[in-house]
C-alpha atoms as a PDB file:
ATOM      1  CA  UNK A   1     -40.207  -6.452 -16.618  1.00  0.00           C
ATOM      2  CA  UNK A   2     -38.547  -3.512 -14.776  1.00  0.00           C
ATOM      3  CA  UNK A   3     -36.020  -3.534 -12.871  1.00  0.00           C
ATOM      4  CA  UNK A   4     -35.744  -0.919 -10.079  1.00  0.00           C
ATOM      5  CA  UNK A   5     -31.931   1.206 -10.574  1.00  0.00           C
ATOM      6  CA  UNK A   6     -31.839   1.600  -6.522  1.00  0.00           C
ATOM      7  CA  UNK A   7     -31.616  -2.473  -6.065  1.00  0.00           C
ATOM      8  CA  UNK A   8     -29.157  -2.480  -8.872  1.00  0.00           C
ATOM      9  CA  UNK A   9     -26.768   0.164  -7.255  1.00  0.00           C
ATOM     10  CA  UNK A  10     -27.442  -1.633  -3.858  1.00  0.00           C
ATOM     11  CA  UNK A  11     -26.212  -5.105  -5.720  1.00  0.00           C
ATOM     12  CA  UNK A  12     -22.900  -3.182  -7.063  1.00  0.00           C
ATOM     13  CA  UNK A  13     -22.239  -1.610  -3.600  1.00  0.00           C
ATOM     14  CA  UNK A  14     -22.946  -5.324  -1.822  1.00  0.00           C
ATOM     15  CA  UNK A  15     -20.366  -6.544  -4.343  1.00  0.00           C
ATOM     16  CA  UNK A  16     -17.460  -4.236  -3.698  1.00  0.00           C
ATOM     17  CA  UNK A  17     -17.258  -4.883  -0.164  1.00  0.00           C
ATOM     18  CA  UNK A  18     -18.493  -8.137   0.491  1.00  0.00           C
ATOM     19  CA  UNK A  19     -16.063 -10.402  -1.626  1.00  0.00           C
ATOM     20  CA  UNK A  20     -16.782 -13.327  -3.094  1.00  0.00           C
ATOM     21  CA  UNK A  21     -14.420 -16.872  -1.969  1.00  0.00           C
ATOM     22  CA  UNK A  22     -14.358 -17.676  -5.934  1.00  0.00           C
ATOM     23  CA  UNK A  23     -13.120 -14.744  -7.120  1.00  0.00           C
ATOM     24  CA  UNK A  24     -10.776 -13.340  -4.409  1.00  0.00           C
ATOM     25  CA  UNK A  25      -6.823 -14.084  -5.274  1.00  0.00           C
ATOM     26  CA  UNK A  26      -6.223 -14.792  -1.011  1.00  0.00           C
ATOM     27  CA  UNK A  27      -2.219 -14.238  -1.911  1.00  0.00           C
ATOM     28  CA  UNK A  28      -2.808 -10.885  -3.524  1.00  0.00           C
ATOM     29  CA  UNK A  29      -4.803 -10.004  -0.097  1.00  0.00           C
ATOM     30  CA  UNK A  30      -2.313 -11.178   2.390  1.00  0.00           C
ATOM     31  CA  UNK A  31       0.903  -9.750   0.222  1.00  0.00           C
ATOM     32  CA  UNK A  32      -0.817  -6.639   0.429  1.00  0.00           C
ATOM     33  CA  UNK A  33      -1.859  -6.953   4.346  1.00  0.00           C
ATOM     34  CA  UNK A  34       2.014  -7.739   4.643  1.00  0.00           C
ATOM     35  CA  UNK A  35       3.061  -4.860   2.554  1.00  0.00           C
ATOM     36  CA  UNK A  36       1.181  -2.398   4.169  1.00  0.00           C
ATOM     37  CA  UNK A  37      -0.907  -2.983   7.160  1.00  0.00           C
ATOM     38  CA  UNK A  38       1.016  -5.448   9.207  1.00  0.00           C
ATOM     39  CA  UNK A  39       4.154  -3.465  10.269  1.00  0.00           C
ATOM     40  CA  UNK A  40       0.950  -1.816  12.480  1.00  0.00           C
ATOM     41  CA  UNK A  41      -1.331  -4.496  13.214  1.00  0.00           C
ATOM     42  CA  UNK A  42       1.292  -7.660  12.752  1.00  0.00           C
ATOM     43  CA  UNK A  43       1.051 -10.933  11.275  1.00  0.00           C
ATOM     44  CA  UNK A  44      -1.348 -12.149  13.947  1.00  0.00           C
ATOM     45  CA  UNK A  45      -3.865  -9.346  13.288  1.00  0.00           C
ATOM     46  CA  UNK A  46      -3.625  -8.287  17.435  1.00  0.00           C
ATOM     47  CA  UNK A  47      -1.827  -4.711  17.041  1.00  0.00           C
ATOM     48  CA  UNK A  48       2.044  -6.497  17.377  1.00  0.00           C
ATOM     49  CA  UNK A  49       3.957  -4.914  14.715  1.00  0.00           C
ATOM     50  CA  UNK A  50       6.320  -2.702  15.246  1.00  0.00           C
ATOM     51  CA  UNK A  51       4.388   0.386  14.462  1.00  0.00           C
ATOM     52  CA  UNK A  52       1.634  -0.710  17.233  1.00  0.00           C
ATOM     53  CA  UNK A  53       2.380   1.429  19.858  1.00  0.00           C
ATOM     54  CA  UNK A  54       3.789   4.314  17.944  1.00  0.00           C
ATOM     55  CA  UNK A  55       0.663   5.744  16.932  1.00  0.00           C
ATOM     56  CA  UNK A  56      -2.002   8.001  19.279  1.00  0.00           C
ATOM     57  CA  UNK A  57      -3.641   5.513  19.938  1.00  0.00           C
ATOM     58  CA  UNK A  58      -2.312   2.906  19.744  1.00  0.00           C
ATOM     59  CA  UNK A  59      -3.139   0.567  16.604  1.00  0.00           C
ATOM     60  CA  UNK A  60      -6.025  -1.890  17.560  1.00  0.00           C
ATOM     61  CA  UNK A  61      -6.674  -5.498  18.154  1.00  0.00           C
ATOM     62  CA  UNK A  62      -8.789  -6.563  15.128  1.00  0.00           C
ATOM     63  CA  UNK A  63      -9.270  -9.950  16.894  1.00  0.00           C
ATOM     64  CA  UNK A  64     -11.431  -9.175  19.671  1.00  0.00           C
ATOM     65  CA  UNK A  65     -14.794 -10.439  19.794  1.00  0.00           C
ATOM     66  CA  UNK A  66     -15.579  -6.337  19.328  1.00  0.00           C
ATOM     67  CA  UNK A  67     -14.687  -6.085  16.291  1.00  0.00           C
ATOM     68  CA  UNK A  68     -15.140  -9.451  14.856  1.00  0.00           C
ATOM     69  CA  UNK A  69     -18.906  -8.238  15.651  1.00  0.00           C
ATOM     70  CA  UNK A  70     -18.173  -5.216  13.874  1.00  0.00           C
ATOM     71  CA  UNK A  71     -17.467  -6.574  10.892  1.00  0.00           C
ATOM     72  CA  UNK A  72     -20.104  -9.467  11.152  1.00  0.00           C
ATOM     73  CA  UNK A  73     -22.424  -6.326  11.810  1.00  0.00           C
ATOM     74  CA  UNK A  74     -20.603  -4.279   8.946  1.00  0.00           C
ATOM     75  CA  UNK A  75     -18.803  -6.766   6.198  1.00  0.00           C
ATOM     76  CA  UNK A  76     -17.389  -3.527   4.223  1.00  0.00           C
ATOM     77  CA  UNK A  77     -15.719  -1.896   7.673  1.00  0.00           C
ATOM     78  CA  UNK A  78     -11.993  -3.041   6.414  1.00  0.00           C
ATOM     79  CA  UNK A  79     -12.347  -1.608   3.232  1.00  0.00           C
ATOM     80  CA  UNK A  80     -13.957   1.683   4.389  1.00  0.00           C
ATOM     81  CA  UNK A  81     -11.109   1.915   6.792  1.00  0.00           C
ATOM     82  CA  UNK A  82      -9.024   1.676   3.861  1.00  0.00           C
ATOM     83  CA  UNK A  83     -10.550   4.257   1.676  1.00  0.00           C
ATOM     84  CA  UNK A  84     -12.302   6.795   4.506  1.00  0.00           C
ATOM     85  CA  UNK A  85      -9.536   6.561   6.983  1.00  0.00           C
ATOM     86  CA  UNK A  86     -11.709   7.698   9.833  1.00  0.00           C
ATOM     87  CA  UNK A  87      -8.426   8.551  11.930  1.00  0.00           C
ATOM     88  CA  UNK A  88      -7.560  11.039   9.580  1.00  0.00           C
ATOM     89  CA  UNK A  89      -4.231  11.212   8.641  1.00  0.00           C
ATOM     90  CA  UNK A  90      -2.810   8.661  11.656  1.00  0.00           C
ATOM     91  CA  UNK A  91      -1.457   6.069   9.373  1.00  0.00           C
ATOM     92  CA  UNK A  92       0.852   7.976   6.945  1.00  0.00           C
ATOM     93  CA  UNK A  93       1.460  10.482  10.298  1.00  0.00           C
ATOM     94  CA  UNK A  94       2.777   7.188  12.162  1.00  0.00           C
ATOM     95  CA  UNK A  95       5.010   5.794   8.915  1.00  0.00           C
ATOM     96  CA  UNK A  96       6.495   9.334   8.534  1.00  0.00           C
ATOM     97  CA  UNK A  97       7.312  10.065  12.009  1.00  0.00           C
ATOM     98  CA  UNK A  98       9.172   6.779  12.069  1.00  0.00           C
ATOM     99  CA  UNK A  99      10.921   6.921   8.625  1.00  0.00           C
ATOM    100  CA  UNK A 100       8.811   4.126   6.965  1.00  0.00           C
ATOM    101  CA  UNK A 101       8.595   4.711   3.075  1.00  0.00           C
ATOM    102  CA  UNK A 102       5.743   2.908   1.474  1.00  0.00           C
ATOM    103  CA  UNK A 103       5.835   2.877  -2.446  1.00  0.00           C
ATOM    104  CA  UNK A 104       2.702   4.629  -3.697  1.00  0.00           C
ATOM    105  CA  UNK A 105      -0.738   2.301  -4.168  1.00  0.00           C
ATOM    106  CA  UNK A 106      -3.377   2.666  -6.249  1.00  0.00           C
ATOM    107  CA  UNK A 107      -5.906   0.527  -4.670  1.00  0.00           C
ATOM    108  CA  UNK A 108      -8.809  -1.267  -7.558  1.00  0.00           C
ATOM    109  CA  UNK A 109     -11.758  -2.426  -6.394  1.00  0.00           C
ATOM    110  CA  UNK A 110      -9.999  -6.331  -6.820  1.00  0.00           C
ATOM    111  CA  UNK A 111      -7.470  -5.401  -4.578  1.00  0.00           C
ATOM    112  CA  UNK A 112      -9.752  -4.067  -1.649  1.00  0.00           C
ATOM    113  CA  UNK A 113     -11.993  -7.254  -2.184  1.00  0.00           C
ATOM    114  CA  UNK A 114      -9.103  -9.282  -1.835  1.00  0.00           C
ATOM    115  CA  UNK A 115      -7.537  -7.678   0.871  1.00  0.00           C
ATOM    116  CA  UNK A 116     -11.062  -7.677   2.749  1.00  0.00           C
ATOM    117  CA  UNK A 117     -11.298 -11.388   2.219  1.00  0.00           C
ATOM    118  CA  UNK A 118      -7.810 -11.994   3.521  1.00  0.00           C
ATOM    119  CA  UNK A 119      -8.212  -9.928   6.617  1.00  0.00           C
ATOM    120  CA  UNK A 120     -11.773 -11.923   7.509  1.00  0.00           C
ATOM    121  CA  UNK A 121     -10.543 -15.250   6.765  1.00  0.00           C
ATOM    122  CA  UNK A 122      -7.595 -14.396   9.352  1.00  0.00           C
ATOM    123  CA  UNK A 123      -9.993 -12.608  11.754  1.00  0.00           C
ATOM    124  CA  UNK A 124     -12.147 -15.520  11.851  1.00  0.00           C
ATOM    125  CA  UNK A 125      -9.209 -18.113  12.503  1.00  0.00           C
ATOM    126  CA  UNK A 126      -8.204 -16.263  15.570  1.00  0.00           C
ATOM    127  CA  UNK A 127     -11.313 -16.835  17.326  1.00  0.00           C
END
């Protein structure tokens, strides 16, 4: 039997952003959120930390019914956020401009899973 190397590749891409309840470490995910994406888009996930309104523009909401569709619509869009950083260099522009130091990260594919699953989980509680 053969087994076509396009369905494979779409299976490993599938598993890198959609992550799996079993496997994802939820603290690892939310210590990470806390680290380094709530002093922008707060505990509650609705753009309240106190980074929010120092960026152009300002950071967003991520639980309004918009993007909850979003990322219904595109499961991987936190994680691509993470790695393609479609505003360009707006996040480590915002920390610098307002002396915030965040240690280096070097992000492995368990981490952005994990962070992914933390952020949805959280999403989907503030509905």
């Amino acid at each position: 039997m053969q087994i076509n190397k396009s369905f494979i590749a779409s299976l490993g891409i599938l598993a890198l952003i959609q992550p799996s309840l079993s496997f994802a470490d939820n603290d690892n995910g939310k210590n990470i959120y806390f680290q380094r994406c709530a002093m922008c888009h707060g505990a509650d996930l609705k753009g309240t930390g106190p980074l929010a309104n120092k960026s152009n523009p300002p950071t967003p909401d991520l639980t309004t019914s918009a993007f909850k569709k979003r990322l219904n619509d595109y499961p991987g869009v936190i994680v691509s956020s993470i790695v393609l950083r479609p505003n360009g260099d707006l996040i480590p522009r915002t920390l610098q401009e307002n002396g915030v130091k965040l240690p280096p990260f070097s992000w492995r594919v368990k981490d952005l899973r994990e962070i992914n699953q933390y952020m949805s989980a959280a999403i989907s509680k503030n509905r």
